[in-house]
N, C-alpha and C. Protein backbone atom coordinates (compact mmCIF):
# COMPACT_ATOMS: atom_id res chain seq x y z
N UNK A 1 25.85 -40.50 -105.73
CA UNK A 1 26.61 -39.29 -105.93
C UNK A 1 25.81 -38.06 -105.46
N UNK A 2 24.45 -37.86 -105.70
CA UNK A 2 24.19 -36.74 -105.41
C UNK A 2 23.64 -36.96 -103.92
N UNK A 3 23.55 -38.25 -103.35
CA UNK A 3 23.33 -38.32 -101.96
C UNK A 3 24.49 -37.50 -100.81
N UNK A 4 25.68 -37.95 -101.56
CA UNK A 4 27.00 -37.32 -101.22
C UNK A 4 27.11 -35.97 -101.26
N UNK A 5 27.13 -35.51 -102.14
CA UNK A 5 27.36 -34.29 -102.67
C UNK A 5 26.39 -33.83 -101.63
N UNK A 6 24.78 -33.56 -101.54
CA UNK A 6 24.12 -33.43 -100.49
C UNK A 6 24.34 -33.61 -99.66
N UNK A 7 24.47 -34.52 -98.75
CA UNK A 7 25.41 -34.50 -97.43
C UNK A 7 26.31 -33.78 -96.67
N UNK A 8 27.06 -33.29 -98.05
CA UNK A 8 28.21 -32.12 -97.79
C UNK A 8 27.64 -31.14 -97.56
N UNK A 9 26.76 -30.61 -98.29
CA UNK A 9 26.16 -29.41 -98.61
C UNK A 9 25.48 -28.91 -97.56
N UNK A 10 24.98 -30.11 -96.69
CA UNK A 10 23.78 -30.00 -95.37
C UNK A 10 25.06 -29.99 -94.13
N UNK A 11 26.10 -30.66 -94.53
CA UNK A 11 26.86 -30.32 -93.25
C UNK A 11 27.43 -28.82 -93.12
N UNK A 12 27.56 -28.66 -94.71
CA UNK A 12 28.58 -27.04 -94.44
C UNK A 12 27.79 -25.85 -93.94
N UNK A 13 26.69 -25.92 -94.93
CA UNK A 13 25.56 -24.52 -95.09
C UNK A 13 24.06 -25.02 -94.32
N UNK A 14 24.22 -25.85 -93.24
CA UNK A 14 22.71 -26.39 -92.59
C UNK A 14 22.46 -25.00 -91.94
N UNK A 15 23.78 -24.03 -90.78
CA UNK A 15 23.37 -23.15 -90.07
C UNK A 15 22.96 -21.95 -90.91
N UNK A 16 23.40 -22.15 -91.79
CA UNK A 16 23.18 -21.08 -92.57
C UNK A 16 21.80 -21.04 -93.58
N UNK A 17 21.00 -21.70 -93.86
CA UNK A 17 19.64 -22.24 -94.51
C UNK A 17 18.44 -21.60 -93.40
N UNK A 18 17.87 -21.08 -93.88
CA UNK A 18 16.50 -21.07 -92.69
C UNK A 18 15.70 -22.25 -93.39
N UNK A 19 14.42 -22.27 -92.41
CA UNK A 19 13.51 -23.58 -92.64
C UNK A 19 13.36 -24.06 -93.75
N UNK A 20 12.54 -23.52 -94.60
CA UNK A 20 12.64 -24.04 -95.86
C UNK A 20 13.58 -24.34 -96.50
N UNK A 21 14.74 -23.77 -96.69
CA UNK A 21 16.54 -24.31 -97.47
C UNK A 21 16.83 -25.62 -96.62
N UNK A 22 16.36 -25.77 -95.58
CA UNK A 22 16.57 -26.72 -94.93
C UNK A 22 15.60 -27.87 -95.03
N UNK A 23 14.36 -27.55 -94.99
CA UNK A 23 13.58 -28.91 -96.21
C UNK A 23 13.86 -29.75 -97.35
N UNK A 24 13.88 -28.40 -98.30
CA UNK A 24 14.47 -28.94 -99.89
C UNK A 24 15.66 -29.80 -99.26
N UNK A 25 16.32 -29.36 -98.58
CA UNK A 25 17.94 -30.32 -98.66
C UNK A 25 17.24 -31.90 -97.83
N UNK A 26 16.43 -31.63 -96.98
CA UNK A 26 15.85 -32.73 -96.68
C UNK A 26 15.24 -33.85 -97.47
N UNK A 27 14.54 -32.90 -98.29
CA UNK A 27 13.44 -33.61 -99.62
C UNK A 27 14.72 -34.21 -100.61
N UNK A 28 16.03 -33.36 -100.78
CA UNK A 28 17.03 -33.97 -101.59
C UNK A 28 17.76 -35.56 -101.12
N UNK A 29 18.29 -35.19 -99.76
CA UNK A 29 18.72 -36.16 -99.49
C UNK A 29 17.71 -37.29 -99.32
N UNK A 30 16.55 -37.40 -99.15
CA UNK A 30 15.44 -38.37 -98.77
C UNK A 30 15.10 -38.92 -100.50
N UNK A 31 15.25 -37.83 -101.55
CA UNK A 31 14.61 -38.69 -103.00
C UNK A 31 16.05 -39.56 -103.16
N UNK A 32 17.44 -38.77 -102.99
CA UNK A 32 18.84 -39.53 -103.26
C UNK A 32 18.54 -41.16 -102.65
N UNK A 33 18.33 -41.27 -101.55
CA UNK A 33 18.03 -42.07 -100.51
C UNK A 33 17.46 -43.34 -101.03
N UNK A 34 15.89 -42.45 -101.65
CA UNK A 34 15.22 -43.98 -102.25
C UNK A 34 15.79 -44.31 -103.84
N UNK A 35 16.68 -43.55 -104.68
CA UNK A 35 17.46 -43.64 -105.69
C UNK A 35 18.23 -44.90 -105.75
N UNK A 36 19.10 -44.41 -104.25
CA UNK A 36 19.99 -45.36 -103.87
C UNK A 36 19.43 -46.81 -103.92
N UNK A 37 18.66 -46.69 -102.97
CA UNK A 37 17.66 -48.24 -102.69
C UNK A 37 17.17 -48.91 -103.65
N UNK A 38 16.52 -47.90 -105.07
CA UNK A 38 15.98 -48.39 -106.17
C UNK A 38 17.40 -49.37 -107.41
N UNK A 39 18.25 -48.35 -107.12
CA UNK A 39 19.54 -49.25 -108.09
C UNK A 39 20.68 -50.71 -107.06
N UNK A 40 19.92 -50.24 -106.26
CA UNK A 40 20.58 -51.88 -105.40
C UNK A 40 20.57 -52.64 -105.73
N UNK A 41 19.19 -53.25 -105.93
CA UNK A 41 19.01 -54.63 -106.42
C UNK A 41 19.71 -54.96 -108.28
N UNK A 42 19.97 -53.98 -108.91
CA UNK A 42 20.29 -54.21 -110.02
C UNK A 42 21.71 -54.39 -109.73
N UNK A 43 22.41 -53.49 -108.85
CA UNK A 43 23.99 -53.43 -109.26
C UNK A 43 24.25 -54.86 -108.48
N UNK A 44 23.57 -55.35 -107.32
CA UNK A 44 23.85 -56.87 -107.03
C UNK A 44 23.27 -57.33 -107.84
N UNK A 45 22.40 -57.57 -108.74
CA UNK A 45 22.04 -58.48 -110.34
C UNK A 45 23.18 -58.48 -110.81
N UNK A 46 24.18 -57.60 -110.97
CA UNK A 46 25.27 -57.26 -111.95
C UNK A 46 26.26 -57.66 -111.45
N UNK A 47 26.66 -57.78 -110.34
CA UNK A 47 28.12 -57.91 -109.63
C UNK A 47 28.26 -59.75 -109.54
N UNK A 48 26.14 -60.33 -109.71
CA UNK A 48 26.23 -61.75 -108.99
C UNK A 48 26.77 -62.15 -110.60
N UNK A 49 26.10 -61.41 -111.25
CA UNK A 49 26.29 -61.84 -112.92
C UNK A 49 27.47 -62.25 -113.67
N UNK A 50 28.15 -61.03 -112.85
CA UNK A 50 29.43 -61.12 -113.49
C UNK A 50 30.46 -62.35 -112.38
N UNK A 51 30.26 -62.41 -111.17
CA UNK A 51 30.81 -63.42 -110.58
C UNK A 51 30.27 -65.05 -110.82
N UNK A 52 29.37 -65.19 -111.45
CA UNK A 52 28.85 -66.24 -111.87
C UNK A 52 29.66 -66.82 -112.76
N UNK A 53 29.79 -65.68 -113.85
CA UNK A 53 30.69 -66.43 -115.04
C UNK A 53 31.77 -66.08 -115.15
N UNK A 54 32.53 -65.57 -114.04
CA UNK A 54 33.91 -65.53 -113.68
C UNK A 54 34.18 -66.86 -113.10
N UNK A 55 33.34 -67.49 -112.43
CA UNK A 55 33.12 -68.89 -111.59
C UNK A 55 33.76 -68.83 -109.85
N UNK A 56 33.35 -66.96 -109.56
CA UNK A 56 34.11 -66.52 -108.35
C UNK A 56 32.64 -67.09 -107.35
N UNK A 57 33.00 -67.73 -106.07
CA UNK A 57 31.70 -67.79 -104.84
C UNK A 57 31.57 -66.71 -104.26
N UNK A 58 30.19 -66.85 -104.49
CA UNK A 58 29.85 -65.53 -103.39
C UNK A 58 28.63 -66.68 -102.18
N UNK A 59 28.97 -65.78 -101.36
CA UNK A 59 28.05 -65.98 -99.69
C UNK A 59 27.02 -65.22 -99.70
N UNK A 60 27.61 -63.56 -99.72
CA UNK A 60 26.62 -62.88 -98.85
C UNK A 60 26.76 -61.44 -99.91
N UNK A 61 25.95 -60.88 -99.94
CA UNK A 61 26.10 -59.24 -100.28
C UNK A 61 25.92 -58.44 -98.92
N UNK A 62 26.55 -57.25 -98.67
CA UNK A 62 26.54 -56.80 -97.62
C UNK A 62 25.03 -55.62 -98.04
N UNK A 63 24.30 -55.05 -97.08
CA UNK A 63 23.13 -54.82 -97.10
C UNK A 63 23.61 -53.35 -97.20
């Protein structure tokens, strides 16, 4: 969510930021980034979890 929300924020107001406003949004989207990466592996723990004892197959998680 706040990767998103950031995203927006860097597309609307990037021309408008001088250098530094334009870091921080860098430094934002880059901590969102490894956020993202850090709750991955749990929410596929959770999704295999719950398809396990649903008795649904899974193949593949998409990356």
């Amino acid at each position: 969510m706040v990767a998103v929300f950031s995203q927006l924020l860097a597309r609307k107001y990037s021309a408008q930021l001088d250098a530094e406003g334009q870091k921080y949004v860098g430094f934002t989207l880059q901590g969102a980034g490894r956020g993202d990466a850090a709750e991955r592996p749990a929410c596929v723990w959770r999704v295999s979890s719950l398809l396990k004892r649903s008795g649904s197959a899974i193949s593949t998680f998409p990356q």
